[in-house]
Protein backbone atom coordinates (compact mmCIF):
# COMPACT_ATOMS: atom_id res chain seq x y z
CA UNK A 1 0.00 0.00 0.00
CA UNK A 2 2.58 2.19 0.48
CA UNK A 3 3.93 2.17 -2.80
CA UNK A 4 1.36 3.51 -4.67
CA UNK A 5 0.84 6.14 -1.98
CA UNK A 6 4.64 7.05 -2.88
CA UNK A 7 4.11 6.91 -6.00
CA UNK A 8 1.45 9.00 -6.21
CA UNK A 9 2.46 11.47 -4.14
CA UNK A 10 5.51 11.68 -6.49
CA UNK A 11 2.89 12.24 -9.65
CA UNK A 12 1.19 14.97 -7.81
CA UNK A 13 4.57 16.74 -7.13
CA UNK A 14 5.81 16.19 -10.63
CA UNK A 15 2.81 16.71 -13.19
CA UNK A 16 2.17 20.58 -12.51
CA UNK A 17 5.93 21.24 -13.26
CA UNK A 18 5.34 19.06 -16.50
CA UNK A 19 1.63 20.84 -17.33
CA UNK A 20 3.56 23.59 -19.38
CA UNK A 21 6.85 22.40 -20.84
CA UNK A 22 6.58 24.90 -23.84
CA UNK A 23 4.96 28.23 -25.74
CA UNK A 24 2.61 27.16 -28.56
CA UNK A 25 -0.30 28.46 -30.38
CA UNK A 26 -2.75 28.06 -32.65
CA UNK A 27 -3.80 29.35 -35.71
CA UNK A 28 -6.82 28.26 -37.93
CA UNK A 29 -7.29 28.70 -41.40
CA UNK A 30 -10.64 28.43 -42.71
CA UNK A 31 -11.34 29.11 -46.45
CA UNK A 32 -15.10 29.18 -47.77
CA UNK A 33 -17.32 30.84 -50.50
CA UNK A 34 -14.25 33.59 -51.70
CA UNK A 35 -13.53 34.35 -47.46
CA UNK A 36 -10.94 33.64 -45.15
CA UNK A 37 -11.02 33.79 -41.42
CA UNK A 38 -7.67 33.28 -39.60
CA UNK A 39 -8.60 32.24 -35.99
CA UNK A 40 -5.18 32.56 -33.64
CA UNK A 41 -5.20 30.42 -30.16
CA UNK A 42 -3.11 31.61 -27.35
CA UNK A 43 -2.80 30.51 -23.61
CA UNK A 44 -3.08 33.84 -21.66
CA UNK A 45 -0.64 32.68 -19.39
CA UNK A 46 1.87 33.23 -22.47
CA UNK A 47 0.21 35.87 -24.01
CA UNK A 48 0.23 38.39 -20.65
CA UNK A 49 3.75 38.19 -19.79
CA UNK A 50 5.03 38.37 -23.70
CA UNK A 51 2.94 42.03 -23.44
CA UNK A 52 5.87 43.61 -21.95
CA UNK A 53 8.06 43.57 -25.01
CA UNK A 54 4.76 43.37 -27.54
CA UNK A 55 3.52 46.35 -26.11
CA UNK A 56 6.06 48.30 -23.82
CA UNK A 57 4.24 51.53 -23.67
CA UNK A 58 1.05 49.92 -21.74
CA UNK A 59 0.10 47.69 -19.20
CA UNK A 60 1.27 44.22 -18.96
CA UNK A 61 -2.17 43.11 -18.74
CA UNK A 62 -4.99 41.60 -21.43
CA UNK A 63 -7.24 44.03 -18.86
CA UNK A 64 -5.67 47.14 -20.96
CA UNK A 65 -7.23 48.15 -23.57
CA UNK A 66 -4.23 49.56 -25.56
CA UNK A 67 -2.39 45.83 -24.77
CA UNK A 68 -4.92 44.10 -26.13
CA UNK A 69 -4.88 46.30 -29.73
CA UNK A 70 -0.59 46.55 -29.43
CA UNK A 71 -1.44 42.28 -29.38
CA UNK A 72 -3.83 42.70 -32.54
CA UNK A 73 -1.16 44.69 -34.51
CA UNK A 74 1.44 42.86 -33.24
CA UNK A 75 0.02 39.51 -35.07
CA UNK A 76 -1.13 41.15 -38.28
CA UNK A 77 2.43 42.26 -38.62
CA UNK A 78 4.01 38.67 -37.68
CA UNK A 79 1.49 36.14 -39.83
CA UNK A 80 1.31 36.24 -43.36
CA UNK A 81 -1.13 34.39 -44.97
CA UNK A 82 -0.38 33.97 -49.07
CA UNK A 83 -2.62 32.01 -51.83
CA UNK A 84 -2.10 31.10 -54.82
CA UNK A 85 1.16 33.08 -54.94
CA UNK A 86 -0.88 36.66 -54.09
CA UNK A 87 -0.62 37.78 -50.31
CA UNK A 88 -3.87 38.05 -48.73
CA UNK A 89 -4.57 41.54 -46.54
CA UNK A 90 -5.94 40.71 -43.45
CA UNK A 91 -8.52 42.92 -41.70
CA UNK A 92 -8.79 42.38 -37.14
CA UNK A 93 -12.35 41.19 -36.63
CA UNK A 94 -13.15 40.45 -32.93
CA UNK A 95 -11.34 39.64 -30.09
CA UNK A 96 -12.25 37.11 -27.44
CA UNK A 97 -10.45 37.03 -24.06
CA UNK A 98 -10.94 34.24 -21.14
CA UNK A 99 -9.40 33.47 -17.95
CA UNK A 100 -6.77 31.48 -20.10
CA UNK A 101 -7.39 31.35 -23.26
CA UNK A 102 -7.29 34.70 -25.68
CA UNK A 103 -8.63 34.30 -29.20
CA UNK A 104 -8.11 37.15 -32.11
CA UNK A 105 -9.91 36.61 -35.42
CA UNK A 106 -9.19 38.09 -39.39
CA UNK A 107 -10.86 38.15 -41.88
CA UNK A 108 -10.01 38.50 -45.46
CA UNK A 109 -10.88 37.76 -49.42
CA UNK A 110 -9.80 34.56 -51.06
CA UNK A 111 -10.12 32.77 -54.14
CA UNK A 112 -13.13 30.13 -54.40
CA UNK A 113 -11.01 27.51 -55.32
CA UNK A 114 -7.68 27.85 -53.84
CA UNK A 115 -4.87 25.57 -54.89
CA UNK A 116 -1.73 26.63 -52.48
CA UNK A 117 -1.78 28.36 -49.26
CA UNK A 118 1.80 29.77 -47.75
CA UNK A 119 2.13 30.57 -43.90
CA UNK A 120 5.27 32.25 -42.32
CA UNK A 121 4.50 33.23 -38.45
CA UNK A 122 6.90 34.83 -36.60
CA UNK A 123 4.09 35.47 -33.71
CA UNK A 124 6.09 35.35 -29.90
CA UNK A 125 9.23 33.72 -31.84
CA UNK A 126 10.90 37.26 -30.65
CA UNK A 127 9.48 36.44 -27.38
CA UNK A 128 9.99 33.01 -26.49
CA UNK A 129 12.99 30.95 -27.71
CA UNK A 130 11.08 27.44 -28.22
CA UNK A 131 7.84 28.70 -29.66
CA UNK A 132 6.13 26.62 -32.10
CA UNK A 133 3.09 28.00 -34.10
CA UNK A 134 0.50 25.08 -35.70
CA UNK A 135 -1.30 26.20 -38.34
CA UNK A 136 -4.36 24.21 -39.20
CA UNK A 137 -6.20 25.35 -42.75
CA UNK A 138 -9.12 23.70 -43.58
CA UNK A 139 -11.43 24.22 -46.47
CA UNK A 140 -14.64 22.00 -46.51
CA UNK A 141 -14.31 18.71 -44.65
CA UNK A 142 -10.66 18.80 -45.40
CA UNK A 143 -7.90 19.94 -42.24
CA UNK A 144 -4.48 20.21 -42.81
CA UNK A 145 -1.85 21.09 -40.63
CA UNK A 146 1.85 23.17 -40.65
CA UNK A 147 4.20 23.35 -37.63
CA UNK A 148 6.24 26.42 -37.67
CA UNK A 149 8.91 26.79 -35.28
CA UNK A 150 12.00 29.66 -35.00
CA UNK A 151 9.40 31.89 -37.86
CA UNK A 152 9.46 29.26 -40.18
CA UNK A 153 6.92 29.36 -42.64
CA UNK A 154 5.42 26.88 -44.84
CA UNK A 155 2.71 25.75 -47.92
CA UNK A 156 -0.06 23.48 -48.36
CA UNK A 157 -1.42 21.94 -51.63
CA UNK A 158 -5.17 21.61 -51.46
């Protein structure tokens, strides 16, 4: 009986240190009828402390207002979204912020029937050394995924 006791009392000292090993985020491509909507996935647990150099001049809080649109800016600058060869303009549509998740969404014109889509995200590579960016694009039933890492970028054939 003791054993497992140990053992588990072992697990519960070890598993919250293991809960976070890295900086990651999300970004989902979605491409319908002409549109695209680029939906980026951050833990706010990365995202608050990476304000500091993201937006020096204000608060290092998603509370502040003028963070939150430094944040915004910041990723429009650092993801670039290309198809078919033509870069695609992006346009900030609405902003979603939890306890621990924050979630900024684009919007922006593409072709009906894209064949190629190119990603390059630099987003919090300038902030934290091991972050990896996944890219997911998905047009109809059909998901495909990129891992960026170091502001790597990458293509998909549809």
């Amino acid at each position: 009986m003791r054993a497992p006791l140990a053992l588990l009392a072992a697990m519960a000292v070890i598993a919250p240190a293991q809960a976070h090993r890295g900086h990651d985020s999300l970004a989902v491509v979605t491409l319908a009828d002409g549109k695209v909507t680029v939906s980026h996935r951050f833990e706010a647990h990365d995202i608050e402390p990476a304000l500091s150099k993201i937006a020096p001049d204000a608060q290092v809080s998603l509370d502040d207002p003028k963070a939150v649109a430094a944040l915004q800016n910041y990723i429009l600058r650092r993801f670039t979204l290309t198809i078919d060869g033509k870069p695609v303009p992006l346009t900030h549509v609405s902003t979603d912020l939890t306890h621990s998740q924050v979630r900024i969404d684009y919007v922006g014109k593409a072709p009906r029937k894209p064949k190629t889509v190119a990603v390059r995200s630099t987003v919090l590579t300038d902030v934290y050394r091991a972050q990896v960016n996944q890219v997911n694009v998905r047009q109809g039933n059909v998901v495909k995924s990129l891992t960026l890492r170091g502001g790597t970028g990458g293509s998909l054939t549809l």
